[in-house]
N, C-alpha and C. Protein backbone atom coordinates (compact mmCIF):
# COMPACT_ATOMS: atom_id res chain seq x y z
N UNK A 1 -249.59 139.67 -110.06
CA UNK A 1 -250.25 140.92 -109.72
C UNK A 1 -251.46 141.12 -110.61
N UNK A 2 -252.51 141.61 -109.80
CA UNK A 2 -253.84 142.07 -110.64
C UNK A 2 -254.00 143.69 -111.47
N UNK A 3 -255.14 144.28 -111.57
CA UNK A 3 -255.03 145.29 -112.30
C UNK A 3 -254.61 146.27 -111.18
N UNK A 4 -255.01 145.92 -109.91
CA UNK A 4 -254.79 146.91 -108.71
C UNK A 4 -253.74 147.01 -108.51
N UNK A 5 -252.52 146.19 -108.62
CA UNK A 5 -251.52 145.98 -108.55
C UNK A 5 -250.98 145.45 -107.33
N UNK A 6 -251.96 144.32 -106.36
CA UNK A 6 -251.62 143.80 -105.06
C UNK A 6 -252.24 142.02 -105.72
N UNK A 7 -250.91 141.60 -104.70
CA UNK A 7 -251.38 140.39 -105.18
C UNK A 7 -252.00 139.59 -104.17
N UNK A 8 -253.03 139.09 -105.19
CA UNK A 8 -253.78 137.92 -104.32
C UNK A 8 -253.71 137.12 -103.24
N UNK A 9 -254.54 136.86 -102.14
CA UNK A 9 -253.46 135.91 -101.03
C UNK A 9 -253.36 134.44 -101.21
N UNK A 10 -253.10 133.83 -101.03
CA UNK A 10 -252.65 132.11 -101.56
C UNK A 10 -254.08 131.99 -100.91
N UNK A 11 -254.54 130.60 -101.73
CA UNK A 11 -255.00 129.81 -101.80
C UNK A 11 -255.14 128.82 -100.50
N UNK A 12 -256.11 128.80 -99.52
CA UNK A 12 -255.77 127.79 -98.61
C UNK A 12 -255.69 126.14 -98.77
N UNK A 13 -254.60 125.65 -97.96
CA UNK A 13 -254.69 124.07 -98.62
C UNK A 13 -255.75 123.71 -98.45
N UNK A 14 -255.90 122.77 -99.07
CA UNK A 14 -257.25 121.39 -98.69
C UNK A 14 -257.23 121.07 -97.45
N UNK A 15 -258.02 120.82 -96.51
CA UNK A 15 -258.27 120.22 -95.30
C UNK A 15 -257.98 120.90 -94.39
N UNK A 16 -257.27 121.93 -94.30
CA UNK A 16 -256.21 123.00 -92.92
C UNK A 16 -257.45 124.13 -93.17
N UNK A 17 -258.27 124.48 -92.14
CA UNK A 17 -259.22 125.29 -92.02
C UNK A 17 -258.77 126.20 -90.95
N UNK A 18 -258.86 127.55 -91.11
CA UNK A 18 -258.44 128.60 -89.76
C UNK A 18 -259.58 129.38 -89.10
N UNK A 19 -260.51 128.75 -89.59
CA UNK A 19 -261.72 129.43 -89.08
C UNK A 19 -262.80 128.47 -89.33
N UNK A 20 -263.65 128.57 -88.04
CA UNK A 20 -264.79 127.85 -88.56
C UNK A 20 -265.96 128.55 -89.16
N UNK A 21 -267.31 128.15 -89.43
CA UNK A 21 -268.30 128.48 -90.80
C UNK A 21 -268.71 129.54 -90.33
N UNK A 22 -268.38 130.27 -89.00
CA UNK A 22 -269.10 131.67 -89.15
C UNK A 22 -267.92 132.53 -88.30
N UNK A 23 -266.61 132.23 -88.96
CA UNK A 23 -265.44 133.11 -88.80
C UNK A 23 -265.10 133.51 -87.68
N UNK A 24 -265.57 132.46 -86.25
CA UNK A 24 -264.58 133.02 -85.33
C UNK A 24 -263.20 132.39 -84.64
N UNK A 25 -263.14 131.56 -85.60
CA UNK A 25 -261.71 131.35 -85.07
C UNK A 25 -261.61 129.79 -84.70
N UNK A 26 -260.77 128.72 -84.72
CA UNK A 26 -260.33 127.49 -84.15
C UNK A 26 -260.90 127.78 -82.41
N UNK A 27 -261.59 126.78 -82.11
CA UNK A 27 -261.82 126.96 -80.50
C UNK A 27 -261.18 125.71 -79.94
N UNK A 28 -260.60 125.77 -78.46
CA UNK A 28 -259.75 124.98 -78.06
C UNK A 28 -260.60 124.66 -76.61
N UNK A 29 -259.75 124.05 -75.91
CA UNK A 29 -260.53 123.74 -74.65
C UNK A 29 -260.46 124.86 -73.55
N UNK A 30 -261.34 124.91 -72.99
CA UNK A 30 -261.58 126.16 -72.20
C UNK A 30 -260.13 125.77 -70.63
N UNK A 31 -260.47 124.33 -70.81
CA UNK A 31 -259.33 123.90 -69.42
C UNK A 31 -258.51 122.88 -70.37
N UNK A 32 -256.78 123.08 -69.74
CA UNK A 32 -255.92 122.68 -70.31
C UNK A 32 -255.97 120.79 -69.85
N UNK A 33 -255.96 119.78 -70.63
CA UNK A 33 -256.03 118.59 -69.78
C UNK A 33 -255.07 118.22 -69.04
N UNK A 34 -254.34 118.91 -68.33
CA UNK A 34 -253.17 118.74 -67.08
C UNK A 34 -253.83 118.96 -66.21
N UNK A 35 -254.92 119.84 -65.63
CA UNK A 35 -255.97 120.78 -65.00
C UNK A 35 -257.09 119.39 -64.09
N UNK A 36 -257.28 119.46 -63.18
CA UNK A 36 -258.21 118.45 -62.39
C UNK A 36 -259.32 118.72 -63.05
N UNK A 37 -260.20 120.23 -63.31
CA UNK A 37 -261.12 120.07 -64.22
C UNK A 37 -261.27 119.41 -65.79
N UNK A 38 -260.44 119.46 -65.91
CA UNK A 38 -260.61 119.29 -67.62
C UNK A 38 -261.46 118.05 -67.74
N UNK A 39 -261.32 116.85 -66.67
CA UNK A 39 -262.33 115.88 -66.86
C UNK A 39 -263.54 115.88 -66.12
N UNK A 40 -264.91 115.44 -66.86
CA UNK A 40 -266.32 116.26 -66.52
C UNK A 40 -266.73 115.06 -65.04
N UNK A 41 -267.26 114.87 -64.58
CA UNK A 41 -268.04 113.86 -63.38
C UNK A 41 -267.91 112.95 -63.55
N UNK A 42 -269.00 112.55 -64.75
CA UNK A 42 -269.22 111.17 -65.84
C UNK A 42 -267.36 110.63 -65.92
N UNK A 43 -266.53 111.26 -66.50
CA UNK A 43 -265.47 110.72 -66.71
C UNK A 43 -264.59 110.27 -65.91
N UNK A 44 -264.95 111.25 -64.73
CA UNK A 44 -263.96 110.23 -63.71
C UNK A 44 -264.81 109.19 -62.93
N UNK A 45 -266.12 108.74 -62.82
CA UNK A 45 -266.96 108.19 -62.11
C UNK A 45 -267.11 106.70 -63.19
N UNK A 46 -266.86 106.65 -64.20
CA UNK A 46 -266.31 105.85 -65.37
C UNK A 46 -265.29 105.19 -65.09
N UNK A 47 -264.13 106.16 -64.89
CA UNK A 47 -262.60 105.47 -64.36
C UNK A 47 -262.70 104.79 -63.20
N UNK A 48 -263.72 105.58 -62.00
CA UNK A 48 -263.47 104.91 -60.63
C UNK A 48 -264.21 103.44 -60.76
N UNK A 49 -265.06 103.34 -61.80
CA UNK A 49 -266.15 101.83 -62.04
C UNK A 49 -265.09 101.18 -62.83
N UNK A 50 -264.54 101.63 -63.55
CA UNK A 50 -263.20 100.85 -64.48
C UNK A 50 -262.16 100.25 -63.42
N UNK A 51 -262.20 100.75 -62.84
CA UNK A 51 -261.07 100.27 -61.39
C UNK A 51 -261.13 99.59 -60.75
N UNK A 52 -262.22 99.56 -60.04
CA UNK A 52 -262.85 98.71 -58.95
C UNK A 52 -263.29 97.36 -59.62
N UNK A 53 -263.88 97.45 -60.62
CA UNK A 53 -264.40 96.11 -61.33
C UNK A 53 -262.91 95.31 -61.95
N UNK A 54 -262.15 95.97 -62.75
CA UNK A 54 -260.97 95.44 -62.96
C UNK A 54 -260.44 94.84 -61.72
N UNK A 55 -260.22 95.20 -60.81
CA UNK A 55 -259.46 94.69 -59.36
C UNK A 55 -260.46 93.29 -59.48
N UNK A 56 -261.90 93.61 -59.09
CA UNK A 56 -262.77 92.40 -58.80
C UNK A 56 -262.23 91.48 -59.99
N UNK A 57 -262.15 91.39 -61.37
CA UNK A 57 -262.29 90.65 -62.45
C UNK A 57 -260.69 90.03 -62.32
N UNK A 58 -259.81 90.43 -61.60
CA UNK A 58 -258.76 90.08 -61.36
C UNK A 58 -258.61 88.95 -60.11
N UNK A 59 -259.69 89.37 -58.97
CA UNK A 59 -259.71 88.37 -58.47
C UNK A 59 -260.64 87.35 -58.54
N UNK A 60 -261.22 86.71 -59.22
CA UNK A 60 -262.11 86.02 -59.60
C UNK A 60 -261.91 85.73 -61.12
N UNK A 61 -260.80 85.56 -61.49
CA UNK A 61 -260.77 85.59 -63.01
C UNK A 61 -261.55 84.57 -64.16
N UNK A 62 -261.72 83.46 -63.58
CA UNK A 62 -262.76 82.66 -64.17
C UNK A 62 -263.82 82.82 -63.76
N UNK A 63 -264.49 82.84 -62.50
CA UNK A 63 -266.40 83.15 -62.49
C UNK A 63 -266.35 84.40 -63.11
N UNK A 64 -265.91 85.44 -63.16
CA UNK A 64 -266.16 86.71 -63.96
C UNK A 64 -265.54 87.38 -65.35
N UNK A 65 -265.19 86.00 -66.12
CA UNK A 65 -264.48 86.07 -67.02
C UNK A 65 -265.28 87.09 -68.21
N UNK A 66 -266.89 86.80 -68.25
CA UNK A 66 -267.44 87.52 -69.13
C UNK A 66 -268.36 88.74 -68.84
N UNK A 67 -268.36 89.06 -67.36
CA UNK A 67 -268.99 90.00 -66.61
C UNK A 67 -268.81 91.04 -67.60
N UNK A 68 -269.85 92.38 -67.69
CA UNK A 68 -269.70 93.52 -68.30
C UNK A 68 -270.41 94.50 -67.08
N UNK A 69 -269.97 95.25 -66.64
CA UNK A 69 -270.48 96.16 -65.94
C UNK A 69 -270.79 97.68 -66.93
N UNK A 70 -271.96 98.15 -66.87
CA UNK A 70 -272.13 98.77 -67.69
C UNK A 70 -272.86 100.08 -66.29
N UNK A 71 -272.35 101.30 -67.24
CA UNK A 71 -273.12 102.64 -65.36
C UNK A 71 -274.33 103.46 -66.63
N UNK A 72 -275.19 103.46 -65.97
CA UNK A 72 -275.91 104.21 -66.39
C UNK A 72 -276.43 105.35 -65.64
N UNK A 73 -277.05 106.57 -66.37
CA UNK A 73 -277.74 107.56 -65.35
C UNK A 73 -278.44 107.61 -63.84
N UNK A 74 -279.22 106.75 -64.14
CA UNK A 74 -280.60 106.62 -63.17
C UNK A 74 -281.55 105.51 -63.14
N UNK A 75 -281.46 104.96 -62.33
CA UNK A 75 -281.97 103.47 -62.34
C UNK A 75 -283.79 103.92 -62.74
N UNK A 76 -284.62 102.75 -63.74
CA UNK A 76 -285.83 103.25 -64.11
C UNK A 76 -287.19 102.88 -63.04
N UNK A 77 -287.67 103.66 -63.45
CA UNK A 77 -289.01 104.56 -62.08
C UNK A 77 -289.61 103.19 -61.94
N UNK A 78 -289.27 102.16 -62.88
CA UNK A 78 -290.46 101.35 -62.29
C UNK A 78 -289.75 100.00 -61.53
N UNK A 79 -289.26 99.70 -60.29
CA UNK A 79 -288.73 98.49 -59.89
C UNK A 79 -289.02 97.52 -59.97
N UNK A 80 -288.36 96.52 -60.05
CA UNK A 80 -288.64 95.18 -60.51
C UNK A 80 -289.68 94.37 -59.29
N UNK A 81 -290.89 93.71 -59.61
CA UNK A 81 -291.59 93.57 -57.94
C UNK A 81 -291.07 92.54 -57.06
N UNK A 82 -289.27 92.31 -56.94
CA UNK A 82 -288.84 91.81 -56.09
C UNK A 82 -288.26 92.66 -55.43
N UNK A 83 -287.89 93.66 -55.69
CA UNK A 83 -286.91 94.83 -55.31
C UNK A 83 -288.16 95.71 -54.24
N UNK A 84 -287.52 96.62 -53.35
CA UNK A 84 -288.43 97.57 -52.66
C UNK A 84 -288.30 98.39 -53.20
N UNK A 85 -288.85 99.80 -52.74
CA UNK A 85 -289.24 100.90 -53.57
C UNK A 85 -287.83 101.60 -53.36
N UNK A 86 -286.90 101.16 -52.31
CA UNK A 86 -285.98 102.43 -52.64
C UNK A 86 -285.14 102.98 -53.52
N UNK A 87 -284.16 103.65 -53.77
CA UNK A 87 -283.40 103.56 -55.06
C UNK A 87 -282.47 102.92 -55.22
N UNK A 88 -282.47 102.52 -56.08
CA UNK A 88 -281.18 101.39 -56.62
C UNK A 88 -279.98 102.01 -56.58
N UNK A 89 -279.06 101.60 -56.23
CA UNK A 89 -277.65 101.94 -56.58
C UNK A 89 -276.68 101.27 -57.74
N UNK A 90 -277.27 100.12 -57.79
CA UNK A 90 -276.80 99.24 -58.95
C UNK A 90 -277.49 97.96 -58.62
N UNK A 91 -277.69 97.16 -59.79
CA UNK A 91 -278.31 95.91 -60.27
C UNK A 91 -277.49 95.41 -60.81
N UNK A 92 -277.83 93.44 -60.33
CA UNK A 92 -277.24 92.64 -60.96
C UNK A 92 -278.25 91.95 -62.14
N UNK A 93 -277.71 91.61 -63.35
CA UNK A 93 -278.66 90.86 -64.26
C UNK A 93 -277.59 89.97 -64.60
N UNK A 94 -278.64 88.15 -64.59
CA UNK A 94 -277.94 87.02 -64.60
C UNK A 94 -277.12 86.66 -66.07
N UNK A 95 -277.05 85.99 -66.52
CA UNK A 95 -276.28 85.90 -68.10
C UNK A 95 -278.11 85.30 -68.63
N UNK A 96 -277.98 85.59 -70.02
CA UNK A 96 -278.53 84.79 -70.54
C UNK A 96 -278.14 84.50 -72.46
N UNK A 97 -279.05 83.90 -73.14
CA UNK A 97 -278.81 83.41 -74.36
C UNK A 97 -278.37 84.88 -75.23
N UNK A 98 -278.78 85.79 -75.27
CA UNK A 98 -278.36 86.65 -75.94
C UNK A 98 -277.20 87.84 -74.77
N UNK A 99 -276.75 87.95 -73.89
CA UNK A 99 -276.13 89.04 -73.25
C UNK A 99 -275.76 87.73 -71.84
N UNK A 100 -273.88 88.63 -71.95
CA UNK A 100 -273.78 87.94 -70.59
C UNK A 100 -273.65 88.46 -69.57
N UNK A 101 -273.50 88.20 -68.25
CA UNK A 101 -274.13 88.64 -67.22
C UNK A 101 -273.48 89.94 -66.91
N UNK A 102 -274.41 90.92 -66.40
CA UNK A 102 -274.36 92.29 -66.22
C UNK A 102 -274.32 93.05 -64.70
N UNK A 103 -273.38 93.78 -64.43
CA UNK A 103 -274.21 94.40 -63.48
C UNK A 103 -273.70 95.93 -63.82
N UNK A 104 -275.45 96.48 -63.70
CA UNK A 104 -275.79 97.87 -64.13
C UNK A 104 -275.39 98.60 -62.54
N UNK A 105 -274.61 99.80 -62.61
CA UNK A 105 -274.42 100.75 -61.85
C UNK A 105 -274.98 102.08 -62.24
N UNK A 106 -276.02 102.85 -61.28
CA UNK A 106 -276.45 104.01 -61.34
C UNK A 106 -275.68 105.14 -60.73
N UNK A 107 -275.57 105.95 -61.64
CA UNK A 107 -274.19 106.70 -61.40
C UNK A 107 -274.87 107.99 -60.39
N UNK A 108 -276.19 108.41 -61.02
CA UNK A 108 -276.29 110.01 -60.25
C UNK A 108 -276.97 109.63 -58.86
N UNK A 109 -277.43 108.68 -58.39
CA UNK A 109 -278.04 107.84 -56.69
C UNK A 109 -276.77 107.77 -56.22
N UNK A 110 -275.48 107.34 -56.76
CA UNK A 110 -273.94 106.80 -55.98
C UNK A 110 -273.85 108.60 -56.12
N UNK A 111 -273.32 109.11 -56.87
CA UNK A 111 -272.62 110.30 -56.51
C UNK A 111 -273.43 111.22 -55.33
N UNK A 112 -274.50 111.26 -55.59
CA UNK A 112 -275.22 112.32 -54.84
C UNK A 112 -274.97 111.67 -53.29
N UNK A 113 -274.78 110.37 -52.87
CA UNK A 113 -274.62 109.90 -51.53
C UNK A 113 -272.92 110.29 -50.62
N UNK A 114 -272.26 110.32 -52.11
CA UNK A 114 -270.57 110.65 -51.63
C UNK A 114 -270.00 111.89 -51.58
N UNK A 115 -269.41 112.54 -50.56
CA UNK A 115 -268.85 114.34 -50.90
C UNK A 115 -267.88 114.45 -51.33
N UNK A 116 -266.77 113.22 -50.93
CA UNK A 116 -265.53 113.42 -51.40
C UNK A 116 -265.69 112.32 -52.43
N UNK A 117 -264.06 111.96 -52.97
CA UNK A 117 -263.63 110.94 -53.96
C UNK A 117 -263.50 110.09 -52.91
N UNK A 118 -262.99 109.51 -51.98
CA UNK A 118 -262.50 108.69 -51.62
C UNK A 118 -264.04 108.09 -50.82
N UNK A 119 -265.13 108.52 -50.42
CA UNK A 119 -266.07 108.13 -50.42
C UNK A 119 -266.78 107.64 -51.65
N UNK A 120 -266.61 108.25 -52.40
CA UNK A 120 -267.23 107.78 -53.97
C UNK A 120 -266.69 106.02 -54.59
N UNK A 121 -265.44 106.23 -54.21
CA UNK A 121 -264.84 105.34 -54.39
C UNK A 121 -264.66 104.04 -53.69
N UNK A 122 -265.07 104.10 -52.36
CA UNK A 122 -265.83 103.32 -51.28
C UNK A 122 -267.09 102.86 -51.69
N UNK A 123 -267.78 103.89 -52.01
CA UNK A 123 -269.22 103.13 -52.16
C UNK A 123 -269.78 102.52 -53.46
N UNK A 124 -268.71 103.06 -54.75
CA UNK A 124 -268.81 101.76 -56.14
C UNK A 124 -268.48 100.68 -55.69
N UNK A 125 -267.19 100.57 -55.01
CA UNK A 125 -266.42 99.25 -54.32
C UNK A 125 -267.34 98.52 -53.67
N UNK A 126 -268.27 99.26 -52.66
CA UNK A 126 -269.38 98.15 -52.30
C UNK A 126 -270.51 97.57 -52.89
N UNK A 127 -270.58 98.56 -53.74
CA UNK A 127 -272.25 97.64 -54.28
C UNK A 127 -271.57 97.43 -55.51
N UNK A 128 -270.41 97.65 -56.20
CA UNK A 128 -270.14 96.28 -57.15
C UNK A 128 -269.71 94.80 -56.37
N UNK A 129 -269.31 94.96 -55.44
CA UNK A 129 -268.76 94.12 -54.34
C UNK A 129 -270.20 93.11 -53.75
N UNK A 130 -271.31 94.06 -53.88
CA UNK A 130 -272.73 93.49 -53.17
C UNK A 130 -273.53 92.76 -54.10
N UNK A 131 -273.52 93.33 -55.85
CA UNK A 131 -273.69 92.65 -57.13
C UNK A 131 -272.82 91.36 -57.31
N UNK A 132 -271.69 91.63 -57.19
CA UNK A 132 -270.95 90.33 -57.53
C UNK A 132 -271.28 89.20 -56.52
N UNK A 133 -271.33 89.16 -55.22
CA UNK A 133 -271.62 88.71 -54.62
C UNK A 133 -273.04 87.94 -54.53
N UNK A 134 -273.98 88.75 -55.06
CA UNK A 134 -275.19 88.15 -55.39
C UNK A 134 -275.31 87.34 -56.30
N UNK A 135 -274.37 87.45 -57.53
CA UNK A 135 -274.21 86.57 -58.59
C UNK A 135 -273.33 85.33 -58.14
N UNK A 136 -272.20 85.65 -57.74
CA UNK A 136 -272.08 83.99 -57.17
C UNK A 136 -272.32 83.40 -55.94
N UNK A 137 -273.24 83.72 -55.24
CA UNK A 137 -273.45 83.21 -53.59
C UNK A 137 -272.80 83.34 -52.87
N UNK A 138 -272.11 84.83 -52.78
CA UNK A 138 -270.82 85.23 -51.99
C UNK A 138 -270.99 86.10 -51.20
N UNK A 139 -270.69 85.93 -50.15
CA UNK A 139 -270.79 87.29 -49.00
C UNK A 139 -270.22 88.49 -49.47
N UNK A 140 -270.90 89.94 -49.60
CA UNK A 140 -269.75 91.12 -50.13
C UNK A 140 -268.49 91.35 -49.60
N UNK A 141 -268.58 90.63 -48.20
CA UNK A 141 -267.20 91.03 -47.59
C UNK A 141 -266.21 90.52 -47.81
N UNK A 142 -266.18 89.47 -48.32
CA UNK A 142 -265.54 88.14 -49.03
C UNK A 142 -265.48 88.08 -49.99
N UNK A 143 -266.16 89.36 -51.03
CA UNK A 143 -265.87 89.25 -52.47
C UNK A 143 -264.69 90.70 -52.42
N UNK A 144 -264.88 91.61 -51.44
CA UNK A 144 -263.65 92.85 -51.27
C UNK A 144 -264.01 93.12 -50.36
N UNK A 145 -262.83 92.62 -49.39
CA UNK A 145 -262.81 92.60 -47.49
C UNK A 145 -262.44 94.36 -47.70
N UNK A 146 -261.70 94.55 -48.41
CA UNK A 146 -261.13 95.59 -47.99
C UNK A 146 -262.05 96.89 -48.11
N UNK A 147 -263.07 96.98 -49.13
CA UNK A 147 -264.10 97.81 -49.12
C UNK A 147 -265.09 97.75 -47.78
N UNK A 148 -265.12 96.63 -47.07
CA UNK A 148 -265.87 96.67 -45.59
C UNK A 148 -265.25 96.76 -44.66
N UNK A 149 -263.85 97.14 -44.80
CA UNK A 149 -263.01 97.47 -43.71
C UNK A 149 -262.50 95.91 -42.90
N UNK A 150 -262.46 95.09 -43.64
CA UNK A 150 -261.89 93.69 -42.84
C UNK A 150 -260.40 93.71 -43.66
């Protein structure tokens, strides 16, 4: 006890903080992750490219042993001058001495074309299906019949 005669409040431990630096409180997630929102666009459009390419890398397990599919935003303004002007949906790039072979998927050209998921999910399936195919001299329909409906 002090001179006031109330005692002091403990000491908080090291590391256990109950407030953050301008005192309003621990903030949590606005949506619980059980919730269909809780994951943002990007994250499920990630999973659906994680999927589809896994299936492909499964069937082809040696020609695509070192494939990396990587998604980016928005394919860049300036096309390559073999390509036409329209927009890319995804690109294949061949292997070389430093990086092995790639194919880049543009995520906001694919979404904006699909309304539902199961369209979304159709149309990664094809143009990773149309990339891979370009990389080994393969018809897309023959690299995933089942994305062209055979």
């Amino acid at each position: 006890m002090d001179a006031s005669g109330l005692t002091p409040p403990p000491a908080p431990r090291p590391g256990l903080r109950r407030r953050d630096r301008r005192g309003r409180g621990r903030r949590w997630d606005l949506i619980p992750p059980h919730l269909p929102g809780h994951r943002t666009r990007r994250e499920r459009f990630d999973d659906t490219v994680t999927d589809a390419a896994a299936s492909l890398i499964e069937r082809f397990p040696r020609r695509l042993a070192h494939l990396r599919v990587v998604v980016e935003e928005v394919p860049p303004a300036d096309p390559a001058p073999w390509e036409d002007a329209s927009v890319l949906l995804g690109r294949a790039l061949p292997s070389t001495r430093e990086h092995p072979p790639r194919i880049i998927l543009y995520r906001l050209p694919i979404q904006t074309r699909c309304s539902t998921e199961q369209d979304l999910d159709l149309l990664v399936r094809q143009v990773l299906s149309e990339q891979v195919g370009s990389m080994l001299a393969i018809a897309p329909e023959d690299v995933d019949p089942e994305a062209w409906g055979q």
